[in-house]
N, C-alpha and C. Protein backbone atom coordinates (compact mmCIF):
# COMPACT_ATOMS: atom_id res chain seq x y z
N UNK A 1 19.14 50.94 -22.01
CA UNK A 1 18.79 49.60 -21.55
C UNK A 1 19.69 49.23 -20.37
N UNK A 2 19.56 48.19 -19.60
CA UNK A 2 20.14 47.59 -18.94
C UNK A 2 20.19 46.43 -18.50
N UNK A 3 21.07 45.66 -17.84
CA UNK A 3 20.44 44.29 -18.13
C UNK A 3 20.13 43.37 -16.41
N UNK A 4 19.53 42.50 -16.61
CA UNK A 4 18.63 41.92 -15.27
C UNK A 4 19.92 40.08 -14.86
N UNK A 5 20.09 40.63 -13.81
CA UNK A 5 21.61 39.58 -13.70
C UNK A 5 21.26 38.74 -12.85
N UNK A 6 21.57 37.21 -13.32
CA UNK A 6 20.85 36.12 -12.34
C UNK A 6 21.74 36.36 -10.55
N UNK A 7 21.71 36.62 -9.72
CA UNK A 7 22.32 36.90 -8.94
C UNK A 7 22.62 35.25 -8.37
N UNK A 8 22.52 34.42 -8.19
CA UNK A 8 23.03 33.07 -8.03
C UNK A 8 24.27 33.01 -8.92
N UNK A 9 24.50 33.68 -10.12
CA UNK A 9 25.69 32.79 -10.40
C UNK A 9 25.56 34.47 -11.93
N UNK A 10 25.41 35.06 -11.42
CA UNK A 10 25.98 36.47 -12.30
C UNK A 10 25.49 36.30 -13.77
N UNK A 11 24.78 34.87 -14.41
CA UNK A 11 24.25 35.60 -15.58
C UNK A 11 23.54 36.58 -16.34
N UNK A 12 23.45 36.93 -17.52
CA UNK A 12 22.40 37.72 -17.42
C UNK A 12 21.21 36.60 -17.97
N UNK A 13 20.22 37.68 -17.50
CA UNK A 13 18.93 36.97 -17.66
C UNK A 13 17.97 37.53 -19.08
N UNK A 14 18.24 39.01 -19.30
CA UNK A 14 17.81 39.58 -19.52
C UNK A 14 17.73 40.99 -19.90
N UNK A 15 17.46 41.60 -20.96
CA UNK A 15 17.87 43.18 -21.11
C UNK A 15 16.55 43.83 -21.39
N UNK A 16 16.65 44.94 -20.66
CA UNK A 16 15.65 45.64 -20.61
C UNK A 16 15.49 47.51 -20.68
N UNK A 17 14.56 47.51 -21.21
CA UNK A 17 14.48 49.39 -21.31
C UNK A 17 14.48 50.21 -20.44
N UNK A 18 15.45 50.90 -20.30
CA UNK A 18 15.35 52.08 -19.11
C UNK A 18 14.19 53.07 -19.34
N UNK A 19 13.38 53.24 -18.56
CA UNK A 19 11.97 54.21 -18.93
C UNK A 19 12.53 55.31 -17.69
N UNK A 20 11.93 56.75 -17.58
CA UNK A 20 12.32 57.67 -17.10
C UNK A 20 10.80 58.16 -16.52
N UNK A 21 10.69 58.74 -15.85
CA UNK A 21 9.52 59.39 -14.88
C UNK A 21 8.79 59.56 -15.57
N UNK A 22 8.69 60.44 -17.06
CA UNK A 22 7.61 60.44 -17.93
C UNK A 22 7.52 60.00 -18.65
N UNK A 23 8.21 58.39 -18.89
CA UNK A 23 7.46 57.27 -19.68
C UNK A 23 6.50 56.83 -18.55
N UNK A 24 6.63 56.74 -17.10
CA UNK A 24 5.64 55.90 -16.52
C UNK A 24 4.63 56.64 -16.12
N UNK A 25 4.69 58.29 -16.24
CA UNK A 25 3.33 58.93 -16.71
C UNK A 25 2.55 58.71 -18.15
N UNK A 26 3.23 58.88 -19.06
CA UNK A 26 2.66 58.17 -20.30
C UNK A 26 2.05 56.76 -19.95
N UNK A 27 3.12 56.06 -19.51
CA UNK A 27 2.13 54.63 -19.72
C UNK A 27 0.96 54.32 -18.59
N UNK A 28 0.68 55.16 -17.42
CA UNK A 28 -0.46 55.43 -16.56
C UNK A 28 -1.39 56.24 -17.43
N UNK A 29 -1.16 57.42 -17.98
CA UNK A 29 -2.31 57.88 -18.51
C UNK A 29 -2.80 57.06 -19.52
N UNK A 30 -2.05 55.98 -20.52
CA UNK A 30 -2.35 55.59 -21.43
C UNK A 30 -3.07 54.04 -20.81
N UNK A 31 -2.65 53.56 -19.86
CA UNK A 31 -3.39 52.68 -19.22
C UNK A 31 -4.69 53.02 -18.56
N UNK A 32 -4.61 54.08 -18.26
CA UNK A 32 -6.29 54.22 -17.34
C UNK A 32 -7.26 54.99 -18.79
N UNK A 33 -6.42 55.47 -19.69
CA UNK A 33 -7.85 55.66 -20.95
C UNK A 33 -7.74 54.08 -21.51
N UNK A 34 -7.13 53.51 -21.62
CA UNK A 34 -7.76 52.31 -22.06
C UNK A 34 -8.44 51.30 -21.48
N UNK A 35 -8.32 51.63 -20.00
CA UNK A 35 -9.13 50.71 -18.74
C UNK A 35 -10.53 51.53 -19.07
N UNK A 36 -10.59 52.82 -18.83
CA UNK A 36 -12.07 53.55 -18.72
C UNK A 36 -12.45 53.55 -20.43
N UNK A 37 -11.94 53.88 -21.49
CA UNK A 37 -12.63 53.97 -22.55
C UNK A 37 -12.34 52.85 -23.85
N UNK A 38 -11.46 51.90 -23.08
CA UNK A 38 -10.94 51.35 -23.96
C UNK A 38 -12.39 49.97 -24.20
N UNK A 39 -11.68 48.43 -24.96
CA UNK A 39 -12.22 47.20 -25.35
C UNK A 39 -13.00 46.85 -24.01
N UNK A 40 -12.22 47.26 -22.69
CA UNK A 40 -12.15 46.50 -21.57
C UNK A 40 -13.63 47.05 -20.90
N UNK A 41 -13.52 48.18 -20.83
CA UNK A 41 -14.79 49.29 -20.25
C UNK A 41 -16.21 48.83 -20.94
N UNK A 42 -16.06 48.19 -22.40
CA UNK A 42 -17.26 48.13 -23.14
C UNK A 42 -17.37 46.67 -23.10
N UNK A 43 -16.43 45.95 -22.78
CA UNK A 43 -16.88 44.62 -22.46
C UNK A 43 -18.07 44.08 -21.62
N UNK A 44 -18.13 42.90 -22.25
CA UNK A 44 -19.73 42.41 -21.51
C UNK A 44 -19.14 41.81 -20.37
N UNK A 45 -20.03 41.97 -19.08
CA UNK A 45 -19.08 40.80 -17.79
C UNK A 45 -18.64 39.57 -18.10
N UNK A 46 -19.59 38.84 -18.46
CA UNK A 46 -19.00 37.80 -18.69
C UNK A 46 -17.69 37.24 -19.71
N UNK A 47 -17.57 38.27 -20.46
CA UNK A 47 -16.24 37.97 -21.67
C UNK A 47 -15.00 38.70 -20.75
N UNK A 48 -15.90 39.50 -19.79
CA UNK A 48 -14.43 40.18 -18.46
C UNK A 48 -13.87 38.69 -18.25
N UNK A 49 -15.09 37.74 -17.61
CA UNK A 49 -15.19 36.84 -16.52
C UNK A 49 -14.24 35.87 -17.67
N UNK A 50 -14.54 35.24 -18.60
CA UNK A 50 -14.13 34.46 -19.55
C UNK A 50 -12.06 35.21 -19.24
N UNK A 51 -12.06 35.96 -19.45
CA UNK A 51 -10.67 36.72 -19.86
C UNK A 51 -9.87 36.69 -18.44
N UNK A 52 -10.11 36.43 -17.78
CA UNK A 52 -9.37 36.64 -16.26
C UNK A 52 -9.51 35.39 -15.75
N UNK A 53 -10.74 34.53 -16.46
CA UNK A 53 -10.41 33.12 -16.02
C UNK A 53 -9.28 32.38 -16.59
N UNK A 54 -9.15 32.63 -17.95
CA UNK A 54 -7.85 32.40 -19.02
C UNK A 54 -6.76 32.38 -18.75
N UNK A 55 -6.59 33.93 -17.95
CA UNK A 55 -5.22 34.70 -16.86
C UNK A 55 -4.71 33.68 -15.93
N UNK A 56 -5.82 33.18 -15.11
CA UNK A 56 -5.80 32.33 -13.54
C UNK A 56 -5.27 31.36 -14.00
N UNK A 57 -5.82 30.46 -15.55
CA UNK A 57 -5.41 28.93 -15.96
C UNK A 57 -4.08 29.27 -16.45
N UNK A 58 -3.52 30.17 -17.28
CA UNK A 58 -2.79 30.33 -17.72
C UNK A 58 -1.57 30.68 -16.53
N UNK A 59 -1.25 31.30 -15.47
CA UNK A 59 -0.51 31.58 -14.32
C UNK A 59 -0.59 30.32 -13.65
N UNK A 60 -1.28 29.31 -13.38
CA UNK A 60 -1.35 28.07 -13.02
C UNK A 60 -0.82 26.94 -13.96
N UNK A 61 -1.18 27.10 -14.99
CA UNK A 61 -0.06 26.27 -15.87
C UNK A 61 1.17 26.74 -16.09
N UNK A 62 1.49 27.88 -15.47
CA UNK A 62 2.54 27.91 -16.21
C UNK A 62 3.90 28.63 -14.60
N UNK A 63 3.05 27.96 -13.43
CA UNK A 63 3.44 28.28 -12.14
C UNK A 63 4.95 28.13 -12.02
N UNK A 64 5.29 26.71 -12.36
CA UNK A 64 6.84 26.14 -12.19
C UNK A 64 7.56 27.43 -12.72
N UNK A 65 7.49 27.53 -14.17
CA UNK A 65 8.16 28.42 -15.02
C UNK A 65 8.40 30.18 -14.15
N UNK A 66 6.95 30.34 -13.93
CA UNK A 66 7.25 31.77 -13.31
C UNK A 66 7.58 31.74 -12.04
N UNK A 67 7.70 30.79 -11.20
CA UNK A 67 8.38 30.65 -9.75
C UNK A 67 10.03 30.35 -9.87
N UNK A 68 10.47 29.94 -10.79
CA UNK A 68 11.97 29.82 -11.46
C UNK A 68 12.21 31.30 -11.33
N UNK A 69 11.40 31.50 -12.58
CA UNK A 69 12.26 33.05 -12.70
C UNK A 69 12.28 33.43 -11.76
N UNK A 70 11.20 34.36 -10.86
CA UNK A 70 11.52 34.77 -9.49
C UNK A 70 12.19 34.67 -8.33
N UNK A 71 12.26 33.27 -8.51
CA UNK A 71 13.41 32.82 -7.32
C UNK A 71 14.75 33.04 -8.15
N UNK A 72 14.66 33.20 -8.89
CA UNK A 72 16.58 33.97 -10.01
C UNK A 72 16.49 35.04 -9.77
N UNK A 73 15.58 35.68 -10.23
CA UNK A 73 15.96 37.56 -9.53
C UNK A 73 15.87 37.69 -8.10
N UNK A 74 15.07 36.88 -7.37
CA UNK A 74 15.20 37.30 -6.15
C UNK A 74 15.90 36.89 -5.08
N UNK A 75 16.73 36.06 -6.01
CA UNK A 75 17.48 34.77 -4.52
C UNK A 75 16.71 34.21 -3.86
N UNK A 76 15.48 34.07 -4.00
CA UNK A 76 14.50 33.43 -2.73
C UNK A 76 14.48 32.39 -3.09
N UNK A 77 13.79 31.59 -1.90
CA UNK A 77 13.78 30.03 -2.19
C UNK A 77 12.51 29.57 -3.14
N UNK A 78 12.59 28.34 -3.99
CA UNK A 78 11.73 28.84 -4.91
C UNK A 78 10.86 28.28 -4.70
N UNK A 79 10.20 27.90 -3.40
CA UNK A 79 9.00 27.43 -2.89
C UNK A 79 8.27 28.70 -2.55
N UNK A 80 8.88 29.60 -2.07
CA UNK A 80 7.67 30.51 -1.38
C UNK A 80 7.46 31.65 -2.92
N UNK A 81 7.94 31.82 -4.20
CA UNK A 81 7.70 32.33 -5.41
C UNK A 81 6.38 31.45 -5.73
N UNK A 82 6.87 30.20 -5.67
CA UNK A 82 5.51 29.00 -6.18
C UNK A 82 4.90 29.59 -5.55
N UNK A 83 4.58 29.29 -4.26
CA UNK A 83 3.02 29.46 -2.89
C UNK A 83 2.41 30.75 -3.66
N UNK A 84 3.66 31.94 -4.16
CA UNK A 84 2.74 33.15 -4.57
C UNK A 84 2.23 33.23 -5.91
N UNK A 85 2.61 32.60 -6.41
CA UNK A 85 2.20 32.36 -8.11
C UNK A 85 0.96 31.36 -7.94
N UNK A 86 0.90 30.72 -7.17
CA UNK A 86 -0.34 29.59 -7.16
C UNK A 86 -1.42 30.45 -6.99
N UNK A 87 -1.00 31.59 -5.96
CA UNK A 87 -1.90 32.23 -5.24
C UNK A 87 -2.78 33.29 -5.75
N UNK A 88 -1.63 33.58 -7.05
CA UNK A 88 -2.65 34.85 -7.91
C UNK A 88 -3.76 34.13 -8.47
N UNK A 89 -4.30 33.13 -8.71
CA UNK A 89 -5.56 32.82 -9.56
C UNK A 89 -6.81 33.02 -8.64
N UNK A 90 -6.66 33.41 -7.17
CA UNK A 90 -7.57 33.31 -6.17
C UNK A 90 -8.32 34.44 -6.13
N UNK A 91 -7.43 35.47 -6.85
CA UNK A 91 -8.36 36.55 -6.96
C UNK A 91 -9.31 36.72 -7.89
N UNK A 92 -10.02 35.69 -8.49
CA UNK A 92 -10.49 35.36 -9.62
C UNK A 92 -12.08 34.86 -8.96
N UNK A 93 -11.51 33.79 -7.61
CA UNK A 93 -12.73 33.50 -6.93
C UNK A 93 -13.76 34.08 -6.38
N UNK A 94 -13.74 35.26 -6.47
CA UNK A 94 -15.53 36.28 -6.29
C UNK A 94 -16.14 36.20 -8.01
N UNK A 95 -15.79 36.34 -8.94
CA UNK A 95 -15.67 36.24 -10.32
C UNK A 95 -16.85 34.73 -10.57
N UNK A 96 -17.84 34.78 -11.06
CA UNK A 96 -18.55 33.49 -11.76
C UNK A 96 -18.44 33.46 -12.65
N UNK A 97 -18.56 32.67 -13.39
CA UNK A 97 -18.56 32.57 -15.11
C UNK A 97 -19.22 33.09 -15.60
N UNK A 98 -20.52 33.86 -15.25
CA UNK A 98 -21.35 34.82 -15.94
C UNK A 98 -20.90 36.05 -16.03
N UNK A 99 -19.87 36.70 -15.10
CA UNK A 99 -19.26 37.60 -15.31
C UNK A 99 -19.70 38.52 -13.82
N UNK A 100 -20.57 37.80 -13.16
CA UNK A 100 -20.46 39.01 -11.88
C UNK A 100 -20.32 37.96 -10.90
N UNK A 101 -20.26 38.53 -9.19
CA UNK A 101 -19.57 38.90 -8.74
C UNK A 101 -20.18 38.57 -6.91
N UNK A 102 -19.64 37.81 -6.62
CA UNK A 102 -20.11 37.46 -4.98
C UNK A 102 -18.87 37.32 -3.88
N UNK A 103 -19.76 37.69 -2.62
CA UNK A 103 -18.54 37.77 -1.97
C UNK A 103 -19.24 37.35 -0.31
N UNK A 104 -17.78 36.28 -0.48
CA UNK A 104 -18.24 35.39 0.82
C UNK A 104 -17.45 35.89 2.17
N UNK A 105 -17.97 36.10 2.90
CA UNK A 105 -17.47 36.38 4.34
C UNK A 105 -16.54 35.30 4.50
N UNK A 106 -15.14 35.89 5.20
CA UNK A 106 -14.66 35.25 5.22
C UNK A 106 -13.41 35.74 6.08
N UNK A 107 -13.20 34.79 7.51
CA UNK A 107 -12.53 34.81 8.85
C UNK A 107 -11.26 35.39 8.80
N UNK A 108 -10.89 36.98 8.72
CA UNK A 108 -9.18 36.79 8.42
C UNK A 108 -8.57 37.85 9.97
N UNK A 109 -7.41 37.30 9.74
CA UNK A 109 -6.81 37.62 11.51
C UNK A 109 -6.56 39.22 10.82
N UNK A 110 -6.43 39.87 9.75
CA UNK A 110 -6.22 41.26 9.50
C UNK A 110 -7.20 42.00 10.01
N UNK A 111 -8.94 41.67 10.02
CA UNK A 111 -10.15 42.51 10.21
C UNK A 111 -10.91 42.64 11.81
């Protein structure tokens, strides 16, 4: 184990498991058979759609809290942790409540 140290002021935050190269092959192979054959693969879209909408409300309620932490491990200021925590529920917006899936054109200086 080892432990995760508030770098503002040296507490710890946290202890955690040291995993080694082939735990994070184990836990990839064991993640992609349960993405392709697992609950998730046989799910109906819409109980996808239901389950990731849950994710979005749930990361939005609970924004303050996980922009704290981040701005403790990362020293950053803890406005721009917020902006990115707000920001994960957006990937949710191609997603309808029926469970599929549209996609709006849309102006970005990357394309």
């Amino acid at each position: 184990t080892f432990k995760i140290v508030n770098p503002n002021d040296q507490t710890d935050l946290t202890t955690i498991q040291r995993g080694s190269t082939e735990d994070i092959d184990l836990a990839v192979a064991a993640a992609r058979e349960a993405f392709e054959r697992g609950p998730w693969a046989r799910m109906d879209p819409t109980d996808r759609a239901r389950c990731l909408f849950r994710l979005a409300d749930l990361i939005e309620n609970n924004a303050t809290e996980l922009a704290t932490i981040e701005a403790s491990i990362t020293e950053s200021l803890w406005r721009l942790p917020k902006q990115q925590t707000l920001r994960l529920p957006t990937v949710a917006t191609g997603i309808t409540p029926d469970g599929s899936t549209r996609l709006e054109a849309t102006p970005s200086p990357w394309t």
